[in-house]
C-alpha atoms as a PDB file:
ATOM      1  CA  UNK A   1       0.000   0.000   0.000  1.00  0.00           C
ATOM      2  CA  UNK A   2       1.443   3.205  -1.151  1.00  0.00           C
ATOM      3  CA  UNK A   3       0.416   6.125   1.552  1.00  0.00           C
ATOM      4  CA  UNK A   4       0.102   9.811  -0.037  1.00  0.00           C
ATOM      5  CA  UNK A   5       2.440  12.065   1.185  1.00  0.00           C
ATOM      6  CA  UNK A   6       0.401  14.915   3.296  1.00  0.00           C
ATOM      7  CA  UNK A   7       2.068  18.372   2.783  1.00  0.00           C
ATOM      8  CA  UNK A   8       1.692  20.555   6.198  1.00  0.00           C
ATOM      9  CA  UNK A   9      -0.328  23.288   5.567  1.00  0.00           C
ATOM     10  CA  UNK A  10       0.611  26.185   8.117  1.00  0.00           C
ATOM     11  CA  UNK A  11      -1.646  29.517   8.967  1.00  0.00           C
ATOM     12  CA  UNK A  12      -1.014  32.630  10.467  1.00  0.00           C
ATOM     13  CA  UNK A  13       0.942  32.254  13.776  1.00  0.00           C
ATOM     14  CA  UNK A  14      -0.742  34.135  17.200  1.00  0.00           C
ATOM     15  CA  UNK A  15       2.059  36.697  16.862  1.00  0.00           C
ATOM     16  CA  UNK A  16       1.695  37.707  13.630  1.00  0.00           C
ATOM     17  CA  UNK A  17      -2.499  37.390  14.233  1.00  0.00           C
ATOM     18  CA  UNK A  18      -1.470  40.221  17.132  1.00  0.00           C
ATOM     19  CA  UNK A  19       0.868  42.638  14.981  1.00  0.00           C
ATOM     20  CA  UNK A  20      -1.918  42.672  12.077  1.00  0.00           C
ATOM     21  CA  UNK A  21      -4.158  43.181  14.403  1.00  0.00           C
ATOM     22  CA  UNK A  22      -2.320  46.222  16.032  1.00  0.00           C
ATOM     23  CA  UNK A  23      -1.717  47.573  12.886  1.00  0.00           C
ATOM     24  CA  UNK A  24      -4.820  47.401  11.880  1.00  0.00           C
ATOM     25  CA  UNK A  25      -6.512  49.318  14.901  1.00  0.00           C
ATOM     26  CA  UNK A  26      -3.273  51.932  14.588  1.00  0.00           C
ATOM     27  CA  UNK A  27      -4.825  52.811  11.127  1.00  0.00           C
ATOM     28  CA  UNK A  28      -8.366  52.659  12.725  1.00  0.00           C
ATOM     29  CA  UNK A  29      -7.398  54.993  15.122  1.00  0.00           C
ATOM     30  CA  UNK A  30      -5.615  57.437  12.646  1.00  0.00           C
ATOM     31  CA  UNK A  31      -8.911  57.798  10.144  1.00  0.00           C
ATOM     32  CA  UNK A  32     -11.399  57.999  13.239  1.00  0.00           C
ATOM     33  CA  UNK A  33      -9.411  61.037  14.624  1.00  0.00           C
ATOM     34  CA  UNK A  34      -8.974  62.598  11.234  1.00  0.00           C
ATOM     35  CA  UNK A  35     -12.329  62.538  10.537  1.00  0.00           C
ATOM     36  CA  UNK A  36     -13.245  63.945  13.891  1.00  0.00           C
ATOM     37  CA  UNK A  37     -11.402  66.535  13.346  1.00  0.00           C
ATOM     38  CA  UNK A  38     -12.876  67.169   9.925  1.00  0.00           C
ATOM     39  CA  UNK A  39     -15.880  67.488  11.472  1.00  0.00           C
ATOM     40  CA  UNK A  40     -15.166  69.614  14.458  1.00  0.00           C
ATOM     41  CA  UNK A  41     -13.365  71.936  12.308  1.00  0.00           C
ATOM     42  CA  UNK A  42     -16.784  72.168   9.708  1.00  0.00           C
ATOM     43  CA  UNK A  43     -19.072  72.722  12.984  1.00  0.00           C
ATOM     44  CA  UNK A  44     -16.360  75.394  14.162  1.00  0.00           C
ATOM     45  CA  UNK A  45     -16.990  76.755  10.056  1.00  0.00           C
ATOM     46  CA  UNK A  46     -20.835  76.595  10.361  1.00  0.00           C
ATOM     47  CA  UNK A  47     -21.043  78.467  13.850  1.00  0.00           C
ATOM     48  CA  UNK A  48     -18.795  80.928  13.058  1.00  0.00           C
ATOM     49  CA  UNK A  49     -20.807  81.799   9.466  1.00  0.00           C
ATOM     50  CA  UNK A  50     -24.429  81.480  11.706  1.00  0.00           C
ATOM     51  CA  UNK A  51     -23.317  83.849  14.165  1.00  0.00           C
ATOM     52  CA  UNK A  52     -21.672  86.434  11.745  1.00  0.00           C
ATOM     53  CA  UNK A  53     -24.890  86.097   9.355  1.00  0.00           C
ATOM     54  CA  UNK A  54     -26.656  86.510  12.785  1.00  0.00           C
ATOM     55  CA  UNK A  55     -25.273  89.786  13.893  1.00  0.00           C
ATOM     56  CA  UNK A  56     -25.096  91.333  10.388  1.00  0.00           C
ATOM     57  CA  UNK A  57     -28.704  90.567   9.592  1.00  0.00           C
ATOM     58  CA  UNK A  58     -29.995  91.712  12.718  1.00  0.00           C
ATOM     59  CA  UNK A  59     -28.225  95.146  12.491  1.00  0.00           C
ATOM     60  CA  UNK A  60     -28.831  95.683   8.636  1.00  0.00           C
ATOM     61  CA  UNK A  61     -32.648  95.569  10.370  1.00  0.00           C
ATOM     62  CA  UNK A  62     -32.328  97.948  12.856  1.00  0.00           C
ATOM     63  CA  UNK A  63     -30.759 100.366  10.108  1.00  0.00           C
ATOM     64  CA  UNK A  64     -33.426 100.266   7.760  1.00  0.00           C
ATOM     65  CA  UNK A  65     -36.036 101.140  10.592  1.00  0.00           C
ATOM     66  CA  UNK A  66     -33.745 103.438  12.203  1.00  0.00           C
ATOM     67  CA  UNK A  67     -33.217 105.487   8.806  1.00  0.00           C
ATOM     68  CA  UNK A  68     -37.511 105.862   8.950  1.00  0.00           C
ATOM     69  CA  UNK A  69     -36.961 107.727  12.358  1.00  0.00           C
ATOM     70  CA  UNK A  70     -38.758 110.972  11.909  1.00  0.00           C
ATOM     71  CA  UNK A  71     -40.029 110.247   8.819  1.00  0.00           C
ATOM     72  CA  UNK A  72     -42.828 113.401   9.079  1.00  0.00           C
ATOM     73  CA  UNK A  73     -44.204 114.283   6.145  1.00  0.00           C
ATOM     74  CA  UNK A  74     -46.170 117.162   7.271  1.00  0.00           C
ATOM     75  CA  UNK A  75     -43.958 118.479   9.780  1.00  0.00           C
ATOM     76  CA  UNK A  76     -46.475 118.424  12.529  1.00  0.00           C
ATOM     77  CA  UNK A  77     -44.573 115.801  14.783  1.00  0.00           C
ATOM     78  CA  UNK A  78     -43.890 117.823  17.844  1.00  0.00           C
ATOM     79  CA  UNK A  79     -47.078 118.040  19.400  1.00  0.00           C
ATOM     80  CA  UNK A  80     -49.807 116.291  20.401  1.00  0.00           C
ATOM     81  CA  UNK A  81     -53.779 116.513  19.996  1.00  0.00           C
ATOM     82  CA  UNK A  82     -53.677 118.556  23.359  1.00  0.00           C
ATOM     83  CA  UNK A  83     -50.995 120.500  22.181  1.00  0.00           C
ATOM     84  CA  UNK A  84     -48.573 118.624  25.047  1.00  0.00           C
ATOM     85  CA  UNK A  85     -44.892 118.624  23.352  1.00  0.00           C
ATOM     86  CA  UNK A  86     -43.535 115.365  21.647  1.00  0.00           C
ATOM     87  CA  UNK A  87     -40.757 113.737  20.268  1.00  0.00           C
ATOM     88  CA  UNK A  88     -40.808 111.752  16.679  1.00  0.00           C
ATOM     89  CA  UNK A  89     -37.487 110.044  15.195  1.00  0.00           C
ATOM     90  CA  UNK A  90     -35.439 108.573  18.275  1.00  0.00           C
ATOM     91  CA  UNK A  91     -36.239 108.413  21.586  1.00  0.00           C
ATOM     92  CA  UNK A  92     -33.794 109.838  24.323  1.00  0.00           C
ATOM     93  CA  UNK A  93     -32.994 107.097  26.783  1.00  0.00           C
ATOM     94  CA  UNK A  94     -30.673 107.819  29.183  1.00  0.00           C
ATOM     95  CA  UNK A  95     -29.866 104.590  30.505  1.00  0.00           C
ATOM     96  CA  UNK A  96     -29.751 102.808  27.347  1.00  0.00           C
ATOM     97  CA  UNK A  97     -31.815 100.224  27.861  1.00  0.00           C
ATOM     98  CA  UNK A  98     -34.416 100.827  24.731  1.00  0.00           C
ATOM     99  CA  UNK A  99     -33.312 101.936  21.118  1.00  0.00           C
ATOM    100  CA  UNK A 100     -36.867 103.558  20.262  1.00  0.00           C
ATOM    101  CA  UNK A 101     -37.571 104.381  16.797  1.00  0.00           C
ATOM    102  CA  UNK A 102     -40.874 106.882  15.603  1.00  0.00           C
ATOM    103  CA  UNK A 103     -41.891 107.783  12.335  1.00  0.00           C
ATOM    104  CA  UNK A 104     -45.295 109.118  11.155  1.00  0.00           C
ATOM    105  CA  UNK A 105     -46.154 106.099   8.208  1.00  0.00           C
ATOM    106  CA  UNK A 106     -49.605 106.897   7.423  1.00  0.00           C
ATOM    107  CA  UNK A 107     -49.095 110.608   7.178  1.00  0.00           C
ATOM    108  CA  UNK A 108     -51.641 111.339  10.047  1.00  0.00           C
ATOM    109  CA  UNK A 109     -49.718 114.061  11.574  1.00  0.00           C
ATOM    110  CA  UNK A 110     -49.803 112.068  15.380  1.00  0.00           C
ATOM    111  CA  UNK A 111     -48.061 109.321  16.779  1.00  0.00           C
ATOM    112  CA  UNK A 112     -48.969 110.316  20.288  1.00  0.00           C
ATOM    113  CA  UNK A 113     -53.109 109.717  19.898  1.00  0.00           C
ATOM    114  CA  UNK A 114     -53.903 111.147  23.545  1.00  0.00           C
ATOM    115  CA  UNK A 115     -51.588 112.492  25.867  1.00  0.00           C
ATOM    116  CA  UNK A 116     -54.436 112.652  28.369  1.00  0.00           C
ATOM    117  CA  UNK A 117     -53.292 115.575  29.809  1.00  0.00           C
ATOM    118  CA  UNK A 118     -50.191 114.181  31.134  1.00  0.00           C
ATOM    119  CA  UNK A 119     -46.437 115.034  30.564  1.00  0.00           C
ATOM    120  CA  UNK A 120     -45.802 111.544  32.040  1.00  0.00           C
ATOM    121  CA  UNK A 121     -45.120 109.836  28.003  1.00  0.00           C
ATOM    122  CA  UNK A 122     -45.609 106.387  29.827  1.00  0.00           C
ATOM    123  CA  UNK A 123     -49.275 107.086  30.296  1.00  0.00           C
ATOM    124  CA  UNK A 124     -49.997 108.333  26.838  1.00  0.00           C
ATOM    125  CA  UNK A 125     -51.144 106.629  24.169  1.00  0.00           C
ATOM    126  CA  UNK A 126     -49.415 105.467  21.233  1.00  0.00           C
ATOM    127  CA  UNK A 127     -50.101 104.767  17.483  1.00  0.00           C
ATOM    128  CA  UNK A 128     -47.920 101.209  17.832  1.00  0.00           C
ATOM    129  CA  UNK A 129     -47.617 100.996  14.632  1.00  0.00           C
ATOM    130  CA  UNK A 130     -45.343 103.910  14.159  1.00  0.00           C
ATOM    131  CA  UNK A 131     -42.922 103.446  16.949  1.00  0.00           C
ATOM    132  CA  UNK A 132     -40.324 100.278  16.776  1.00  0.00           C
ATOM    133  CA  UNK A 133     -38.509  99.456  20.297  1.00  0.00           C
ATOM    134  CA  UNK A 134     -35.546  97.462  20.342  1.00  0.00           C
ATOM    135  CA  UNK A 135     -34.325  95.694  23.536  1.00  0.00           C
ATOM    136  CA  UNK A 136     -31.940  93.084  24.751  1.00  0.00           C
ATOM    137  CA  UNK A 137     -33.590  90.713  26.936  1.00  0.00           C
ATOM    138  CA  UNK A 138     -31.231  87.693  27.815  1.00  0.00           C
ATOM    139  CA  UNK A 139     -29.751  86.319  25.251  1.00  0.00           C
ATOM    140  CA  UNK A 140     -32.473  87.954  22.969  1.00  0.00           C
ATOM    141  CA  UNK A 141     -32.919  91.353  21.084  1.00  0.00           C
ATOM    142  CA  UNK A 142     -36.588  91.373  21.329  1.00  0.00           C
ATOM    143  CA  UNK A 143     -38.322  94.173  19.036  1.00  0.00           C
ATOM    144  CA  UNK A 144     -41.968  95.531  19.805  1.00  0.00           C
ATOM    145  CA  UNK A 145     -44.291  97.109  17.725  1.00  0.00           C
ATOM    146  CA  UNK A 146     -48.036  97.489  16.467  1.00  0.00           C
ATOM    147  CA  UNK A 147     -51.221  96.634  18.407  1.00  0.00           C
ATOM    148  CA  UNK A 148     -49.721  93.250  20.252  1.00  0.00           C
ATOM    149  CA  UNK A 149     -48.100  95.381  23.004  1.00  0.00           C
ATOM    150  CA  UNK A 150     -45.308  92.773  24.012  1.00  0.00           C
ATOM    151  CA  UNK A 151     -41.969  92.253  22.465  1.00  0.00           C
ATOM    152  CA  UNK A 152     -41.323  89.752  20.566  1.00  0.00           C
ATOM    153  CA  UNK A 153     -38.159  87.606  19.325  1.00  0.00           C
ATOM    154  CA  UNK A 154     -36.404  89.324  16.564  1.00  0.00           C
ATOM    155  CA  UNK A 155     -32.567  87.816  16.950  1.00  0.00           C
ATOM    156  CA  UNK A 156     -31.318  84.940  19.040  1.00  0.00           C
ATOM    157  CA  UNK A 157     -27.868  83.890  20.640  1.00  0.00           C
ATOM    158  CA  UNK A 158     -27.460  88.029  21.450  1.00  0.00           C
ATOM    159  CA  UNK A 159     -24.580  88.810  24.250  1.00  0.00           C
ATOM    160  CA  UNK A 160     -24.446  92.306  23.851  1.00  0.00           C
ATOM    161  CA  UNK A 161     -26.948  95.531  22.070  1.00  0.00           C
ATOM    162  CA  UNK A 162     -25.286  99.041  21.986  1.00  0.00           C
ATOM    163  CA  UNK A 163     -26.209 102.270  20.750  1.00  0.00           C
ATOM    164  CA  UNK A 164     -24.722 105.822  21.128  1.00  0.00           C
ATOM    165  CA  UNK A 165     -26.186 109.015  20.385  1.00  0.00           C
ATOM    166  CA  UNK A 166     -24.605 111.915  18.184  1.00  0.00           C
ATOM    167  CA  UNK A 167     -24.965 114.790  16.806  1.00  0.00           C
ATOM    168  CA  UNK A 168     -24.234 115.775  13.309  1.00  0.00           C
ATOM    169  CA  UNK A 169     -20.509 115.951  13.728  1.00  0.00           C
ATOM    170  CA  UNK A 170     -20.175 112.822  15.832  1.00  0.00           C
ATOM    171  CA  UNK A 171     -20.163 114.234  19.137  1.00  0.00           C
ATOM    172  CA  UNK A 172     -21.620 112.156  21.986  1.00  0.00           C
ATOM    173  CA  UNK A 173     -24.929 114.106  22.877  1.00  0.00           C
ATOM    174  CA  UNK A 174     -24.085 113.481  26.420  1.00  0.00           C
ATOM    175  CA  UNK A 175     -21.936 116.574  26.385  1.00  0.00           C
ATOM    176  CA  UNK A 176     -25.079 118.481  26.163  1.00  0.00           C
ATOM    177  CA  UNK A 177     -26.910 119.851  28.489  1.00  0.00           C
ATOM    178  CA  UNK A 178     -29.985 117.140  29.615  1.00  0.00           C
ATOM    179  CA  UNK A 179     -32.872 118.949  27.850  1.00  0.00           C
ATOM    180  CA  UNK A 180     -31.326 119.807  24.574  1.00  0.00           C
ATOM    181  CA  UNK A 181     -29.978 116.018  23.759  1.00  0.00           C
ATOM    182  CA  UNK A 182     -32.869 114.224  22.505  1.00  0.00           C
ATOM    183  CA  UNK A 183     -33.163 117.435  19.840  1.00  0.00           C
ATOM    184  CA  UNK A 184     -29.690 117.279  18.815  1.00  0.00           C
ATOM    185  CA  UNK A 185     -29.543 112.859  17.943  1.00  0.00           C
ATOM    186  CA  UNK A 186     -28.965 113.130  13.885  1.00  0.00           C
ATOM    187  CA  UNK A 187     -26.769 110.141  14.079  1.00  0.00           C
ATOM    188  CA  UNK A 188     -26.670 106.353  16.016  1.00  0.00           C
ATOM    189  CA  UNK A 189     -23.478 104.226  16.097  1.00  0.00           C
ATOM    190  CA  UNK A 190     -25.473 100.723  16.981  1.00  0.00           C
ATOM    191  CA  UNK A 191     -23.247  97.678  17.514  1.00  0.00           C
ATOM    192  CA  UNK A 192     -24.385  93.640  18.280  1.00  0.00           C
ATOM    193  CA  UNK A 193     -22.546  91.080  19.575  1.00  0.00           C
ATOM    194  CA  UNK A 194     -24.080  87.246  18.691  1.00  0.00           C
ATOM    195  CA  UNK A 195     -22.382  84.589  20.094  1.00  0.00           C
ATOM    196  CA  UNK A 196     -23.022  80.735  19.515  1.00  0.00           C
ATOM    197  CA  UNK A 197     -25.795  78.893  20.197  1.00  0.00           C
ATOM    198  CA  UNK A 198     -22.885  75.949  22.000  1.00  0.00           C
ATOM    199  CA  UNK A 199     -19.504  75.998  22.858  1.00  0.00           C
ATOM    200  CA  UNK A 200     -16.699  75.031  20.062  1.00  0.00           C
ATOM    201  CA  UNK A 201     -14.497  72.213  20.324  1.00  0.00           C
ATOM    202  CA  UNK A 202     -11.438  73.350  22.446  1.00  0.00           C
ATOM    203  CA  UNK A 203     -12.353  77.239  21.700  1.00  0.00           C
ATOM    204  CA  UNK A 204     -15.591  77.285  24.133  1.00  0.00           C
ATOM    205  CA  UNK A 205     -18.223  79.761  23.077  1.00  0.00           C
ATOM    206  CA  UNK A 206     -17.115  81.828  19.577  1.00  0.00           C
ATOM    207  CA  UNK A 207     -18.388  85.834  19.489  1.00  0.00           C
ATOM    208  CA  UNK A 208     -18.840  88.217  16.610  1.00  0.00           C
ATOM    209  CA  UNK A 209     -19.401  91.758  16.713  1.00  0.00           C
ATOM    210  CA  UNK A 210     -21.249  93.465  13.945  1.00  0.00           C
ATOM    211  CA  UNK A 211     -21.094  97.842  14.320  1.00  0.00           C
ATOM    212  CA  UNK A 212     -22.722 100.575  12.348  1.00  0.00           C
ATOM    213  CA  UNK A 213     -22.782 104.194  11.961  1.00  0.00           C
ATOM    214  CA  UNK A 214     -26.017 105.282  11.021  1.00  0.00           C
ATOM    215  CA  UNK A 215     -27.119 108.979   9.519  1.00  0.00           C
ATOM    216  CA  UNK A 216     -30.873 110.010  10.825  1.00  0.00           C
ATOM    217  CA  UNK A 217     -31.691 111.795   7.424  1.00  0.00           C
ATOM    218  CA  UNK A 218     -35.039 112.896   8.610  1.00  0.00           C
ATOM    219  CA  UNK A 219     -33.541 114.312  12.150  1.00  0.00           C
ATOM    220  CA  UNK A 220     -32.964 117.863  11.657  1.00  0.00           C
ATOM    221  CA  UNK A 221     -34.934 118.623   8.275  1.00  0.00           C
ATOM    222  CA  UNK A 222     -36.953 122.192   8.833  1.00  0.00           C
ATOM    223  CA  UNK A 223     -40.169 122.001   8.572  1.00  0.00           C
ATOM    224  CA  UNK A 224     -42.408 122.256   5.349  1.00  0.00           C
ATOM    225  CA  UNK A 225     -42.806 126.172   4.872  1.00  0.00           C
ATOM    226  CA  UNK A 226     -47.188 126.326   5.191  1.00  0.00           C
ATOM    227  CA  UNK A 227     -48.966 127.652   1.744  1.00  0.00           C
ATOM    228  CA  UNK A 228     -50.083 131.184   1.482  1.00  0.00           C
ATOM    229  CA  UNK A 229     -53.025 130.260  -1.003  1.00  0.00           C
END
């Protein structure tokens, strides 16, 4: 009886099962953290471009409406139907707290409908629809106008809202005296700083700051000279 010969037939040894192995998880390893970084470095992208489109939308906004301020077609914005005095383009705030904008839209020669009697402006009442308020509440700029009384959302992710006063040469109207500032505002310089809705990897929370110098066109203009015919 002839026996066949049996050739040994050898596989991969534990050691070399281990290095491939190794290697292969080394290479793992290497594309996992490459794309995570891909990835953190697009969300960083994305945030950055929200909050910048953000900011910049938000203020090109404000300018539009603030541009309308004192908008007065027939120059009979600084009084009232009681004949109490008035204020129509930007209201005076002191503290800073409210950017409020007034124009006269429908041409009816009143923004303030009654004064009742009052020099108190809180108690008077207002056409809504012809004054815009701006106002950082939180992390929102809220804006209010027309007949729903409350402010509402306008821009999220907000961190800061400022606005400065001045005249037509750029001077702060602080450095006038207290009752001739609010007639002297022909210009704002209004700046907003938006900030990301989450922190970035290994930069925390990204800000942008988007700042404007705005000219009041209507502040200022004389009034219409009244027809002799």
């Amino acid at each position: 009886m002839h026996r066949e010969s049996i050739k040994e037939k050898k596989g991969f040894s534990l050691i070399e099962m281990m290095i491939a192995m190794t290697v292969g998880l080394i290479i793992l390893a290497a594309i996992v953290s490459t794309s995570v970084l891909q990835r953190n470095s697009f969300d960083a992208q994305e945030q950055s471009s929200e909050i910048v489109q953000t900011a910049r939308a938000a203020l090109d906004m404000i300018i539009l409406e603030a541009m309308m301020a004192g908008y007065d077609p027939n120059g009979a914005l600084q009084r009232t139907d009681d004949s109490l005095p008035t204020f129509s383009g930007i209201v005076y705030d002191s503290e800073k707290l409210e950017l409020e904008i007034r124009a006269d839209l429908n041409g009816n020669k009143l923004i303030v409908s009654d004064a009742k009697g009052s020099i108190n402006p809180e108690s008077w009442t207002y056409d809504e629809n012809e004054r815009i308020v701006y106002k950082l509440i939180g992390n929102q700029l809220k804006r209010k106008t027309g007949s729903g009384g409350g402010f509402q959302p306008f821009a999220e992710n907000i961190e800061g809202f400022a606005f400065e006063y001045l005249d037509d040469r750029g001077t702060c109207i602080e450095a006038y005296p207290v009752l001739e500032r609010a007639r002297n505002i022909r210009q704002l310089r209004i700046s907003i700083t938006a900030i990301s809705g989450k922190p970035i990897i290994n930069a925390g929370y990204k800000t942008t700051k988007a700042s404007s110098l705005v000219k009041l066109r209507n502040m200022g203009l004389e009034k219409p000279e009244e027809s002799t015919e």
